[in-house]
N, C-alpha and C. Protein backbone atom coordinates (compact mmCIF):
# COMPACT_ATOMS: atom_id res chain seq x y z
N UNK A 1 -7.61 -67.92 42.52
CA UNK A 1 -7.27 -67.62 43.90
C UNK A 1 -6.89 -66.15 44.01
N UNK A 2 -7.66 -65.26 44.73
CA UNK A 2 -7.45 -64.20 44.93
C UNK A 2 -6.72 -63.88 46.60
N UNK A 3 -5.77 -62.77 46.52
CA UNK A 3 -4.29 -62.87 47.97
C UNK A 3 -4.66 -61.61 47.89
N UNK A 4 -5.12 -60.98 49.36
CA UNK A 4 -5.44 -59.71 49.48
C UNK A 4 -4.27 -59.66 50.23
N UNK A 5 -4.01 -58.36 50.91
CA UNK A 5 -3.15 -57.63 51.74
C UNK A 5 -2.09 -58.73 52.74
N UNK A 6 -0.85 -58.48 52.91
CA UNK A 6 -0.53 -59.29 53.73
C UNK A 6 -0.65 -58.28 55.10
N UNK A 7 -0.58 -58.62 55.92
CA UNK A 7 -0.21 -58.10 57.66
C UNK A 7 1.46 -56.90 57.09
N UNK A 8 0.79 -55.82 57.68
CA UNK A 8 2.43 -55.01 57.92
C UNK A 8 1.96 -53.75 58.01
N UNK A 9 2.91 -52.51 57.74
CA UNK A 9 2.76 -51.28 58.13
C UNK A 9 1.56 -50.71 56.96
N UNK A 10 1.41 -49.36 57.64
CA UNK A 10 -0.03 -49.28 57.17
C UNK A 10 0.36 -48.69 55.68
N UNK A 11 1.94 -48.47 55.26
CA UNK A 11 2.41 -47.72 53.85
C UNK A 11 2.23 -48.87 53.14
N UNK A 12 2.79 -49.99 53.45
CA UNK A 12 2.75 -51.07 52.68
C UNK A 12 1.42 -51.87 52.32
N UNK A 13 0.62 -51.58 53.14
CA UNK A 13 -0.75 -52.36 52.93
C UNK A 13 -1.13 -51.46 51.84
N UNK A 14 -0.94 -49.97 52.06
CA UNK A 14 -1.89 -49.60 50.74
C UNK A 14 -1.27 -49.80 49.78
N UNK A 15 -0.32 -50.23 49.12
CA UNK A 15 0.74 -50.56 48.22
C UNK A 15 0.17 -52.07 47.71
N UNK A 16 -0.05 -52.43 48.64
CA UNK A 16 -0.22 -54.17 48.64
C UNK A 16 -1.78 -54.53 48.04
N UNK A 17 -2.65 -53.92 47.22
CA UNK A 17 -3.54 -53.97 46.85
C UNK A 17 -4.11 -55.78 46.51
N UNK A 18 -5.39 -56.19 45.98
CA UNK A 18 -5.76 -57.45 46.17
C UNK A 18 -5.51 -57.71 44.94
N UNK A 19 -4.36 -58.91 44.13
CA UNK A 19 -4.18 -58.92 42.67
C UNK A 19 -4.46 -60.76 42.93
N UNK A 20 -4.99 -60.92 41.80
CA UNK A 20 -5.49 -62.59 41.33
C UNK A 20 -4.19 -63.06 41.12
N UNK A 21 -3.91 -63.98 41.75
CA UNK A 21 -2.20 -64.57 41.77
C UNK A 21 -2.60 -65.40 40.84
N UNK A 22 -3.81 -66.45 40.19
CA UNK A 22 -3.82 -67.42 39.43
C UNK A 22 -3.65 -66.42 37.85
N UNK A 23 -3.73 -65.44 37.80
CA UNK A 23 -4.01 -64.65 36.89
C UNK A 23 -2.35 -64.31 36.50
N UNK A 24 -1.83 -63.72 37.25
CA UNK A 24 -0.42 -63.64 37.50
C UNK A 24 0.36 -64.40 37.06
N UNK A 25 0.11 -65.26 37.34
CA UNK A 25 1.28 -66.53 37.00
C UNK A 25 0.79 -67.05 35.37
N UNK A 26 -0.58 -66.81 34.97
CA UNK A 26 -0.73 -67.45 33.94
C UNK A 26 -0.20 -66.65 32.85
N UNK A 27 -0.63 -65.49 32.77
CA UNK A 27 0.51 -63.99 32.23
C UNK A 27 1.67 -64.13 32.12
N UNK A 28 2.19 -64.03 33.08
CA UNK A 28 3.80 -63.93 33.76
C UNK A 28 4.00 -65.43 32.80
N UNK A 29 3.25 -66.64 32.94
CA UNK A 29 3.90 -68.18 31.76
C UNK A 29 4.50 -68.00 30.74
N UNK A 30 3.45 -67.03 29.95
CA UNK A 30 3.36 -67.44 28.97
C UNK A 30 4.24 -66.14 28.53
N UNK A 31 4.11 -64.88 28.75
CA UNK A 31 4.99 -64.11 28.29
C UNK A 31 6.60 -64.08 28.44
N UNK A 32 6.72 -65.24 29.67
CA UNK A 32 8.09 -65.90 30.06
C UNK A 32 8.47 -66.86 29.04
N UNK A 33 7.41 -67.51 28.96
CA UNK A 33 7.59 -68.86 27.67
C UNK A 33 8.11 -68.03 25.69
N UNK A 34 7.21 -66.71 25.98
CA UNK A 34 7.41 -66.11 24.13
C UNK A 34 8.61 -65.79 24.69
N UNK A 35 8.88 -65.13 25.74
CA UNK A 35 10.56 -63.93 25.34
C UNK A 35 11.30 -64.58 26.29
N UNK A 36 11.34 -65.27 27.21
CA UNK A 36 12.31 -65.38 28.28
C UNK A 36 12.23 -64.34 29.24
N UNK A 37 13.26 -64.94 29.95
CA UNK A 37 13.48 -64.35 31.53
C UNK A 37 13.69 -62.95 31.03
N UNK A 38 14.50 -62.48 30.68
CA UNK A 38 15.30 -61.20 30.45
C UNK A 38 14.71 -60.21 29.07
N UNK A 39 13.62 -60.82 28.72
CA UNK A 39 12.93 -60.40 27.88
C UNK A 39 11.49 -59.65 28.23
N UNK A 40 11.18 -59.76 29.40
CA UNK A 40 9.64 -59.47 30.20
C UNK A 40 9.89 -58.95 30.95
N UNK A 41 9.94 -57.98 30.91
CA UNK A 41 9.52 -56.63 32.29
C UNK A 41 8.71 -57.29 33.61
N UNK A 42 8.79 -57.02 34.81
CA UNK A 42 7.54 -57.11 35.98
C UNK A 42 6.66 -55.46 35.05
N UNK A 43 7.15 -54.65 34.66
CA UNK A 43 5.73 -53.72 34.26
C UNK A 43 5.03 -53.93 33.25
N UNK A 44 5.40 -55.09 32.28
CA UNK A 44 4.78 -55.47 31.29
C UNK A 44 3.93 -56.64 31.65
N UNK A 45 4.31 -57.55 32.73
CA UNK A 45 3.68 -58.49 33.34
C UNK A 45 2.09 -57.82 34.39
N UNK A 46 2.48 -56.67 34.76
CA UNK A 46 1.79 -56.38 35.65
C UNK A 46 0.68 -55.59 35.13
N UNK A 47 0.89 -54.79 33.76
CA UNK A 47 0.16 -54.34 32.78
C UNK A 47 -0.74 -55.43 32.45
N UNK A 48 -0.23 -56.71 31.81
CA UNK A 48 -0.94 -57.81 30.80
C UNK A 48 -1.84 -58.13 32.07
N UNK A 49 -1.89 -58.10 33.44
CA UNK A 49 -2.43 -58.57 34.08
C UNK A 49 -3.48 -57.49 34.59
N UNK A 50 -3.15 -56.32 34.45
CA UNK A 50 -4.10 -55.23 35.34
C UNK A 50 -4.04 -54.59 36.28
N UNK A 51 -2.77 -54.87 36.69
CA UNK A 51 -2.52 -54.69 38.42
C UNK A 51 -1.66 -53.33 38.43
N UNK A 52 -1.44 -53.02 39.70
CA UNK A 52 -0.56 -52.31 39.39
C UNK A 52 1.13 -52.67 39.71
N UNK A 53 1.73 -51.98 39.13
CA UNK A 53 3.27 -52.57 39.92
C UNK A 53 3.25 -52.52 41.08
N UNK A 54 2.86 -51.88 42.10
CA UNK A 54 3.64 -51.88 42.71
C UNK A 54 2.86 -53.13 43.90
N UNK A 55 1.48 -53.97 43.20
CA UNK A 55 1.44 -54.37 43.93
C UNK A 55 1.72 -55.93 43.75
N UNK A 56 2.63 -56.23 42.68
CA UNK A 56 3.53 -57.11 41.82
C UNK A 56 4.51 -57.33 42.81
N UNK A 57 5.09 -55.71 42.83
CA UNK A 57 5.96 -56.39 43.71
C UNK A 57 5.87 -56.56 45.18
N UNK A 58 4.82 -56.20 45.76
CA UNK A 58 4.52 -56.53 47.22
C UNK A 58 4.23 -57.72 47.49
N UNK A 59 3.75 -58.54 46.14
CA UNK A 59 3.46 -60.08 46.60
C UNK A 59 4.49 -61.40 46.17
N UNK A 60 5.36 -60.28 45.41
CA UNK A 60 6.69 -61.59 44.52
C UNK A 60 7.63 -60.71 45.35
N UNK A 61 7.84 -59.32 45.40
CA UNK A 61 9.30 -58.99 45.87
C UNK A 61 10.05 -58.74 44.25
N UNK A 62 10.49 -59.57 43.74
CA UNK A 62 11.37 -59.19 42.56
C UNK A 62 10.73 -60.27 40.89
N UNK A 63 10.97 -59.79 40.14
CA UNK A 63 11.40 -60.88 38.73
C UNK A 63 11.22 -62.47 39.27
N UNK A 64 12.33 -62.67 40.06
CA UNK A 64 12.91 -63.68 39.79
C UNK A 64 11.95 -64.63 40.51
N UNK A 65 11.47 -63.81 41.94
CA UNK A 65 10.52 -64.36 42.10
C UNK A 65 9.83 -65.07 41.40
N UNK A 66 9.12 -64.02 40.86
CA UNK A 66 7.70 -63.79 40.17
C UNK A 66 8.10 -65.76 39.04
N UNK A 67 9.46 -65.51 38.49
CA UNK A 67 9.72 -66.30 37.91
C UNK A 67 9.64 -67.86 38.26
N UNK A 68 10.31 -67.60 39.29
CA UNK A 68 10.43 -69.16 39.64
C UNK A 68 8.96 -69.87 40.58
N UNK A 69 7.95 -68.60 40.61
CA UNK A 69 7.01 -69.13 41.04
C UNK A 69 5.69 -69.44 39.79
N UNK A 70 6.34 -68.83 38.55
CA UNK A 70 5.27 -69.05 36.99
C UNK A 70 5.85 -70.66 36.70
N UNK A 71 7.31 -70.56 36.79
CA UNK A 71 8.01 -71.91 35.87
C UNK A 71 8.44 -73.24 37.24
N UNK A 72 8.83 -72.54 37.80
CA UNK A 72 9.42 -73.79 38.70
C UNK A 72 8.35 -74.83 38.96
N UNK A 73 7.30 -74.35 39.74
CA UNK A 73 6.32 -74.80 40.28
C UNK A 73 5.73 -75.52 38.88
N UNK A 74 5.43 -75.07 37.81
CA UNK A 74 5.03 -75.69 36.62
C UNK A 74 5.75 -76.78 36.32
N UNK A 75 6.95 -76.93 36.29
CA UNK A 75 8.15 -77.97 35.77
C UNK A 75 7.88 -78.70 37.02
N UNK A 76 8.10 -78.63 38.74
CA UNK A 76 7.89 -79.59 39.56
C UNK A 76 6.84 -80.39 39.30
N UNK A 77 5.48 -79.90 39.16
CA UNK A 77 3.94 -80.45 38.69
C UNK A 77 4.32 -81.68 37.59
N UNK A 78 5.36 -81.13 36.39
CA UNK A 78 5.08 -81.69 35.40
C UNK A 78 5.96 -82.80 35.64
N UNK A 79 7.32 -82.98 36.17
CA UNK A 79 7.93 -84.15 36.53
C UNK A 79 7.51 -84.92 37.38
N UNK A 80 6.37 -84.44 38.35
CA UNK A 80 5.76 -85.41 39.13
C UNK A 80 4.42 -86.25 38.07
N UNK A 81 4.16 -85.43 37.32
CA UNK A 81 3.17 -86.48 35.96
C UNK A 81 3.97 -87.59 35.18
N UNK A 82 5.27 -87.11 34.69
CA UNK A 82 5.92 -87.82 34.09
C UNK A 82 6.20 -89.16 35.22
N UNK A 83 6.86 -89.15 36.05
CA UNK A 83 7.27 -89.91 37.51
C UNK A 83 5.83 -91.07 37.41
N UNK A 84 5.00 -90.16 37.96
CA UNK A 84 3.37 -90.86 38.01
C UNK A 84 2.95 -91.87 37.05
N UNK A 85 3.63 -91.90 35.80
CA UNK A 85 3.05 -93.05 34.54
C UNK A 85 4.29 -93.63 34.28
N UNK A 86 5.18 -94.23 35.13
CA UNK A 86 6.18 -94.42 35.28
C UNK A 86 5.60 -95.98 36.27
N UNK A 87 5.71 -97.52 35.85
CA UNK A 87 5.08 -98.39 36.62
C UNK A 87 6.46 -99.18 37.04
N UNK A 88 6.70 -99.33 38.29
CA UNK A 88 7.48 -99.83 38.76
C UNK A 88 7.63 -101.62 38.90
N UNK A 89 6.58 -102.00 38.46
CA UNK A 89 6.73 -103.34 38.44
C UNK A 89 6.73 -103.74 36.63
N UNK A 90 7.52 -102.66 36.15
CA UNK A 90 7.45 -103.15 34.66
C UNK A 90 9.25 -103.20 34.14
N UNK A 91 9.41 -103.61 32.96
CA UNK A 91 11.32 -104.07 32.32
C UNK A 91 11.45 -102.45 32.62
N UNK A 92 12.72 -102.72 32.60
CA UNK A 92 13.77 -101.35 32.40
C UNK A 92 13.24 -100.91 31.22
N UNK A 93 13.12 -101.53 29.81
CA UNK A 93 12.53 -101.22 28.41
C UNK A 93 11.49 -100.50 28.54
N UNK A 94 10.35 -100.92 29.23
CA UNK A 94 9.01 -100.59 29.09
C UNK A 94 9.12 -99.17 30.27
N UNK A 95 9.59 -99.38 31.02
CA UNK A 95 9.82 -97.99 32.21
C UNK A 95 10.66 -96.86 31.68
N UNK A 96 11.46 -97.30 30.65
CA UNK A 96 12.30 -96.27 29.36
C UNK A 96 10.85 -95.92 28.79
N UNK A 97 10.03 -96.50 27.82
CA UNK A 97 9.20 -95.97 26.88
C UNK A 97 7.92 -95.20 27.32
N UNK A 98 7.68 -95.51 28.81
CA UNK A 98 6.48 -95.30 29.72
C UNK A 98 7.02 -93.23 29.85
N UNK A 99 8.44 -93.30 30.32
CA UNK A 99 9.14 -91.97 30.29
C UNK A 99 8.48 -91.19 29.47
N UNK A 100 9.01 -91.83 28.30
CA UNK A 100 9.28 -91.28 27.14
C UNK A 100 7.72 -90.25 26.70
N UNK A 101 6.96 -91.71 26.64
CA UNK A 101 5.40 -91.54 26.70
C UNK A 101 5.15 -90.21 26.91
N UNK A 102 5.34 -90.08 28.17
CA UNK A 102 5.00 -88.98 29.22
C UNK A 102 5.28 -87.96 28.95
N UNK A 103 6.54 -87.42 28.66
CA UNK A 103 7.47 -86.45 28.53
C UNK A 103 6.72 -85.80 27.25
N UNK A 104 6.84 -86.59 26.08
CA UNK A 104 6.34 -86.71 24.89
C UNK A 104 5.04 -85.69 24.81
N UNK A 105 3.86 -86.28 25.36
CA UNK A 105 2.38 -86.10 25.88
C UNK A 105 2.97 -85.04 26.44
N UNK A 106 3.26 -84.75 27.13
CA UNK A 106 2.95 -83.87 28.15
C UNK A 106 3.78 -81.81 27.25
N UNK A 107 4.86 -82.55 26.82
CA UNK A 107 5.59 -81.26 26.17
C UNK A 107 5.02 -80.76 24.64
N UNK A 108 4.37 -81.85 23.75
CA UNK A 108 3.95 -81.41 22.76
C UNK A 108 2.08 -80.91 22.79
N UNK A 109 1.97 -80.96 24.46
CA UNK A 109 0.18 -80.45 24.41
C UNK A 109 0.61 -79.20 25.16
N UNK A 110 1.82 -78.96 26.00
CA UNK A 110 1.82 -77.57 26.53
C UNK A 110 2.93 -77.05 26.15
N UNK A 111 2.88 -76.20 24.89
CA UNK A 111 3.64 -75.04 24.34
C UNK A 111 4.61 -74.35 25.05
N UNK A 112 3.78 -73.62 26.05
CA UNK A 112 4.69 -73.14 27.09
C UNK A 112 5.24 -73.89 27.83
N UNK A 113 5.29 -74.65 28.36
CA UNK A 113 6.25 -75.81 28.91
C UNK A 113 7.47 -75.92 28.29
N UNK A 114 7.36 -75.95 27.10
CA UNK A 114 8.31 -76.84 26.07
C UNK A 114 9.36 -75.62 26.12
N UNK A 115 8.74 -74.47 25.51
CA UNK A 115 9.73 -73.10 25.59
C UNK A 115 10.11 -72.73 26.66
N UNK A 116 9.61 -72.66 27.72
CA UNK A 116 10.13 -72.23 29.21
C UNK A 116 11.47 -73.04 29.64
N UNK A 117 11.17 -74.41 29.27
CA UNK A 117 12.38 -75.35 29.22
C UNK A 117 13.54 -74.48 28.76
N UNK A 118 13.60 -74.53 27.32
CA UNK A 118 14.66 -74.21 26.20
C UNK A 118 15.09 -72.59 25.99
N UNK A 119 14.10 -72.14 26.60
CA UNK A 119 14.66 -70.37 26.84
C UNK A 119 15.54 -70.71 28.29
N UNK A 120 15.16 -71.26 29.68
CA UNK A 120 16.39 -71.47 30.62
C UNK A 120 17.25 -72.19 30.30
N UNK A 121 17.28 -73.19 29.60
CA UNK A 121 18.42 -73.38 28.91
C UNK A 121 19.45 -72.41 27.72
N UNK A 122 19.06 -71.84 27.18
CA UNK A 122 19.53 -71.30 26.25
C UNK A 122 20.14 -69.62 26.97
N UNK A 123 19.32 -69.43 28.06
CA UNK A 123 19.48 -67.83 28.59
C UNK A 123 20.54 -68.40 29.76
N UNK A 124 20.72 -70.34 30.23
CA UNK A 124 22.00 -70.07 30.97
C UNK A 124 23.06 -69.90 30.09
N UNK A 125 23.35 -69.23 29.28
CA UNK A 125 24.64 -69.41 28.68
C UNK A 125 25.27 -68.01 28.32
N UNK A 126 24.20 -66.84 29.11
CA UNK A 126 24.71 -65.56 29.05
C UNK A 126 25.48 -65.37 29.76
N UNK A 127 26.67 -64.76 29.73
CA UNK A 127 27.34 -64.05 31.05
C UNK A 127 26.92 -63.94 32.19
N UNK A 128 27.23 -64.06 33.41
CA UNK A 128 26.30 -63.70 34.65
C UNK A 128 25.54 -64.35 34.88
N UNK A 129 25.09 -65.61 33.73
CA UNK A 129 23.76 -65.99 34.55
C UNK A 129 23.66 -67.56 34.15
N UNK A 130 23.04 -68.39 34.98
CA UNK A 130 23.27 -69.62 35.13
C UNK A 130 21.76 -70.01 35.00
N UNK A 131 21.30 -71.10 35.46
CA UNK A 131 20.23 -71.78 35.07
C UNK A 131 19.25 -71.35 36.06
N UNK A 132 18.15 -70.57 36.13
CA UNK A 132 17.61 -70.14 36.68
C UNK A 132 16.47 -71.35 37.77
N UNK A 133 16.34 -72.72 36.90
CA UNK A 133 15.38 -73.76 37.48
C UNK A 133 16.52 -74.62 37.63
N UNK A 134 17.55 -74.75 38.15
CA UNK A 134 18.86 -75.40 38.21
C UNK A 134 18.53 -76.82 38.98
N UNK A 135 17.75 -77.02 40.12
CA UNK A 135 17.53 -78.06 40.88
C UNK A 135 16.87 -79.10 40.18
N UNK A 136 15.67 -78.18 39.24
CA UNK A 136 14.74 -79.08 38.65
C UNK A 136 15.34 -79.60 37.73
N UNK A 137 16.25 -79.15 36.92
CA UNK A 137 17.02 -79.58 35.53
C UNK A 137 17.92 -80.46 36.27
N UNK A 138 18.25 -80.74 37.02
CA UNK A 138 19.49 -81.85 37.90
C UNK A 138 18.66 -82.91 38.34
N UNK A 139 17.49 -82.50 38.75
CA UNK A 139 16.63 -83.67 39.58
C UNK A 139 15.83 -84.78 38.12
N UNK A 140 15.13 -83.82 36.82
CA UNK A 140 15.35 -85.10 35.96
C UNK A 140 16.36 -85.39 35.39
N UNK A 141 17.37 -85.27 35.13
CA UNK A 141 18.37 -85.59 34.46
C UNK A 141 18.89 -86.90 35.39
N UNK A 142 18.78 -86.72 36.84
CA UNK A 142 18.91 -87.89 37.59
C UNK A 142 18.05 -89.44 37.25
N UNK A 143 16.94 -88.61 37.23
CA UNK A 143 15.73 -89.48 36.90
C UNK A 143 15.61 -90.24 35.68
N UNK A 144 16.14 -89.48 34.57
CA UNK A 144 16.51 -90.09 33.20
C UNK A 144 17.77 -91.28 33.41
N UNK A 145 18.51 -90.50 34.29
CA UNK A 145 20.22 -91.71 34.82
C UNK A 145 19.66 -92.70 35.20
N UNK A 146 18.70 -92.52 36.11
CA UNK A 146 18.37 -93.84 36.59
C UNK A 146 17.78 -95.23 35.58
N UNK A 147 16.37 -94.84 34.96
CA UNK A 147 16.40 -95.58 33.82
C UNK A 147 17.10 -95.98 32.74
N UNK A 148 18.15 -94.99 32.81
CA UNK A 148 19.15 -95.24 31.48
C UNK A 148 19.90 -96.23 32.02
N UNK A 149 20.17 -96.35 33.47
CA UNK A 149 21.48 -97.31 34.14
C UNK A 149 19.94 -98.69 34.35
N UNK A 150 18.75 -98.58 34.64
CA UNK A 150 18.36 -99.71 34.82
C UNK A 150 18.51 -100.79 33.50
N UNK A 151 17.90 -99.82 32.59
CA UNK A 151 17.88 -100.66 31.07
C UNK A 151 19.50 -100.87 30.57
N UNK A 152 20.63 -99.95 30.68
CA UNK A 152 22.02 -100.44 30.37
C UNK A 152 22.61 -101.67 31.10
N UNK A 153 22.02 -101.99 32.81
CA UNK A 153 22.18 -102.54 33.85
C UNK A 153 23.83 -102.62 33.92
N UNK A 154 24.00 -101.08 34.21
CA UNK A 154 25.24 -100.26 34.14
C UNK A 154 25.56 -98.99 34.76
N UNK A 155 26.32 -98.23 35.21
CA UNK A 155 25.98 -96.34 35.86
C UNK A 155 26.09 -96.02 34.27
N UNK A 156 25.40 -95.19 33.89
CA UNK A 156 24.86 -94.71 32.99
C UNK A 156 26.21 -93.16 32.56
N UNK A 157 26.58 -93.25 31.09
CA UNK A 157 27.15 -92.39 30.75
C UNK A 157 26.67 -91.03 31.48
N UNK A 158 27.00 -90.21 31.71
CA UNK A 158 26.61 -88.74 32.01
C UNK A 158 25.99 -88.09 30.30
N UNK A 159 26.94 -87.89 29.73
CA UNK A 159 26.87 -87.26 27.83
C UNK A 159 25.71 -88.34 27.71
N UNK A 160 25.46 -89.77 27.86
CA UNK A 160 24.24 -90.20 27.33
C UNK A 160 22.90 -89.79 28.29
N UNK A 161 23.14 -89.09 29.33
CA UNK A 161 21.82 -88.86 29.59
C UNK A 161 21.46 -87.30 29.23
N UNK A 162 22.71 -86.98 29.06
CA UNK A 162 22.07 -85.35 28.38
C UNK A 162 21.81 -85.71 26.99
N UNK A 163 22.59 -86.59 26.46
CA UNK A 163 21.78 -86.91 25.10
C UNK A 163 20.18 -87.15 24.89
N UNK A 164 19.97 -88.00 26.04
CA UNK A 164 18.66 -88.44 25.85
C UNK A 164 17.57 -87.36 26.13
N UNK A 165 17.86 -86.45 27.07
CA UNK A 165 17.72 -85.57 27.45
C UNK A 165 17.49 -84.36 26.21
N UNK A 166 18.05 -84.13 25.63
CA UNK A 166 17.94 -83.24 24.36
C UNK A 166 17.39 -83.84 23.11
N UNK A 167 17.37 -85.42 23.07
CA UNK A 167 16.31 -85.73 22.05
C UNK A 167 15.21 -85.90 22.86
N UNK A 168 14.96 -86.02 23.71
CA UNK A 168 12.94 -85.79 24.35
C UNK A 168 12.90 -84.08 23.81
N UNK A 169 13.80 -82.97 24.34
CA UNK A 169 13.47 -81.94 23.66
C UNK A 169 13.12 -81.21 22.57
N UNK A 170 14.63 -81.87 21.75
CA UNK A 170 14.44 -81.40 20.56
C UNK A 170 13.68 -82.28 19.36
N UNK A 171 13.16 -83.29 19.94
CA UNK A 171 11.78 -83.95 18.97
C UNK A 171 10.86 -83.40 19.29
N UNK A 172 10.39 -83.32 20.64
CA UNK A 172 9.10 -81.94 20.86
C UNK A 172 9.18 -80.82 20.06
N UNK A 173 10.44 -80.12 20.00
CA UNK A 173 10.12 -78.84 19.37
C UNK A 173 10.18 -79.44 17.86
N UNK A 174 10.46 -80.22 17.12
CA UNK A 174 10.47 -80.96 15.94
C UNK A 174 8.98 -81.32 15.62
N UNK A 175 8.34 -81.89 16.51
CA UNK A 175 6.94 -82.32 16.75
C UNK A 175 6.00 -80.85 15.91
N UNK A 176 6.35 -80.29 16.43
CA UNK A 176 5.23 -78.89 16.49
C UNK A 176 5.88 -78.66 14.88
N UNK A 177 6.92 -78.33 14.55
CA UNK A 177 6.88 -77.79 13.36
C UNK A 177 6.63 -78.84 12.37
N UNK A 178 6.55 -80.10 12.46
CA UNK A 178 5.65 -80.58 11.51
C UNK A 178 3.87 -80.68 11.13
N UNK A 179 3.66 -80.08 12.45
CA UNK A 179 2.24 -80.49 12.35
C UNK A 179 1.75 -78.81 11.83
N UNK A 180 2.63 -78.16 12.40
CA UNK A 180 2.41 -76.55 11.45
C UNK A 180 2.65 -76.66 10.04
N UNK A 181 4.09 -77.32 9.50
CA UNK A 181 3.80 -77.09 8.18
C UNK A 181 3.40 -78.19 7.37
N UNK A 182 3.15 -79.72 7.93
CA UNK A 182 2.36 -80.49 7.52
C UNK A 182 1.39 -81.28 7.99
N UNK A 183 0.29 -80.50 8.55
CA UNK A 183 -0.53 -81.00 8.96
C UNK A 183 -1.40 -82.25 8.88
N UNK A 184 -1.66 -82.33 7.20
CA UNK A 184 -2.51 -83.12 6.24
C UNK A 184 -1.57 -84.15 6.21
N UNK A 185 -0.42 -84.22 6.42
CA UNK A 185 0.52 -85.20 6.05
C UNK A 185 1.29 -85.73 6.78
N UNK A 186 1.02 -85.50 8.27
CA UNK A 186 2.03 -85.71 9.57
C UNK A 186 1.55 -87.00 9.65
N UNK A 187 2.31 -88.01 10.52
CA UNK A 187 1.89 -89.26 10.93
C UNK A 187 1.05 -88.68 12.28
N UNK A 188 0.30 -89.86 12.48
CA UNK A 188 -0.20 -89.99 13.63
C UNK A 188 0.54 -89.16 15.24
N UNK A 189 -0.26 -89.14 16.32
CA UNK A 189 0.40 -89.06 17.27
C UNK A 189 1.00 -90.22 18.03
N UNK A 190 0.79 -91.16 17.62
CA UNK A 190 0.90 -92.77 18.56
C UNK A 190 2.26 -92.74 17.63
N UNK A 191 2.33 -92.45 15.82
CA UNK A 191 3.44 -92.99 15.03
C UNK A 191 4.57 -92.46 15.83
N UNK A 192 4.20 -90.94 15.72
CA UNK A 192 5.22 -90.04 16.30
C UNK A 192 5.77 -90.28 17.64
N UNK A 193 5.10 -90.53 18.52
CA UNK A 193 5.78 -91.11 19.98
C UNK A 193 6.78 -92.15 19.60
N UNK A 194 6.08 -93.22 18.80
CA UNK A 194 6.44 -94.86 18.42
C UNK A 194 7.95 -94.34 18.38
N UNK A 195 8.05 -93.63 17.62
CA UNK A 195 9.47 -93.20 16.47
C UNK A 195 10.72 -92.54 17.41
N UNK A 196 10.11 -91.99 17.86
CA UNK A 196 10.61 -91.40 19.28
C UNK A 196 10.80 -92.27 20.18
N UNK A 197 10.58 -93.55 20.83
CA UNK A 197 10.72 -94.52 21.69
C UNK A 197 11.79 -95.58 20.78
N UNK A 198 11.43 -95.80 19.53
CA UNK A 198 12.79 -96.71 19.49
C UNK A 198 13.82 -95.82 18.87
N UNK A 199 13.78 -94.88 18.60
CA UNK A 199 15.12 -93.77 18.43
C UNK A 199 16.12 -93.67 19.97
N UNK A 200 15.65 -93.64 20.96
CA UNK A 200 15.91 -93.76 22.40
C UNK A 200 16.70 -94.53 22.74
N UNK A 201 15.63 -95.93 22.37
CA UNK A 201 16.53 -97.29 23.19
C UNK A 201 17.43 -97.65 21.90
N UNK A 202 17.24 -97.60 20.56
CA UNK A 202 18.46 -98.40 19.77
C UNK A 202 19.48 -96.90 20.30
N UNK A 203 19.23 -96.40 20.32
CA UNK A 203 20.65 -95.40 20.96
C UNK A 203 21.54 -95.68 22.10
N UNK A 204 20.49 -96.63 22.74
CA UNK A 204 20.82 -96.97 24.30
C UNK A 204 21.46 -98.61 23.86
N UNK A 205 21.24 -99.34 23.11
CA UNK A 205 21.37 -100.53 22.98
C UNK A 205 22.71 -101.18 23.06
């Protein structure tokens, strides 16, 4: 998708040159995903892309923009996939593992996903700065409460849903470094989910 000029004064239009926004954001992902927020320039973004600055910032305005329109929008997409294989006429058990499934699939095939996660997590804990995808990180964590309270058929600890919450994470990023340093010798992908689904619920039990 190419976004030519918006409507405005005639200084700003020439400023406002025609830059590939699908191009943009895919740049802006992934160099968000290696270093984080506070690690990526808009002139290093706007370089990797071709453009020039200044017409980076005529179509984001700032960073943060630029940011929450590479990751947010990515993380909304991806909790509406997870949500989507989620069958409502199935046990609390099976609507736990269906999650799981999902989450699973979905974080150990997109790299950047997985890091974009765990760098806003890890970069809210600087001084000054708080969770940059804050709504989205509240809205599944709800979503996890909910299944956790259907299958407990209970309100669901708070600490157990960030628990659960940080083992879908930190087995993803666990995931990847086995298949890097043992490839020839990793279990399956079905084992690896498997292992991951009853690690979950006997936790929950």
């Amino acid at each position: 998708m190419v976004v030519g000029e918006r409507p405005g004064e005639g200084e700003r239009e020439a400023r406002g040159s025609a830059i590939d926004i699908d191009a943009v954001l895919s740049s802006a992902t992934a160099l968000f995903a290696e270093r984080g927020f506070n690690g990526v320039s808009t002139r290093e973004i706007a370089k990797a892309v071709g453009c020039p600055l200044s017409s980076l910032y005529y179509h984001f305005g700032n960073k943060a923009t630029l940011y929450h329109e590479a990751f947010v929008n990515k993380l909304d997409e991806s909790i509406d996939q997870i949500r989507g294989e989620i069958d409502d006429t199935a046990s609390p058990a099976q609507q736990l593992r269906q999650m799981i499934g999902a989450f699973f699939l979905l974080f150990t095939r997109d790299r950047n996903l997985l890091l974009l996660v765990q760098r806003d997590i890890v970069e809210s804990a600087l001084p000054g700065q708080g969770l940059l995808c804050q709504p989205q990180h509240l809205y599944f964590l709800t979503f996890i409460g909910d299944l956790v309270g259907r299958y407990q058929g209970r309100q669901p600890d708070p600490q157990t849903v960030h628990l659960v919450n940080g083992m879908l994470l930190g087995y993803c990023q666990f995931d990847y470094l086995v298949r890097e340093s043992q490839p020839a010798s990793a279990p399956s992908e079905a084992a690896r989910l498997a292992s991951l689904q009853d690690a979950i619920l006997k936790m929950l039990a």
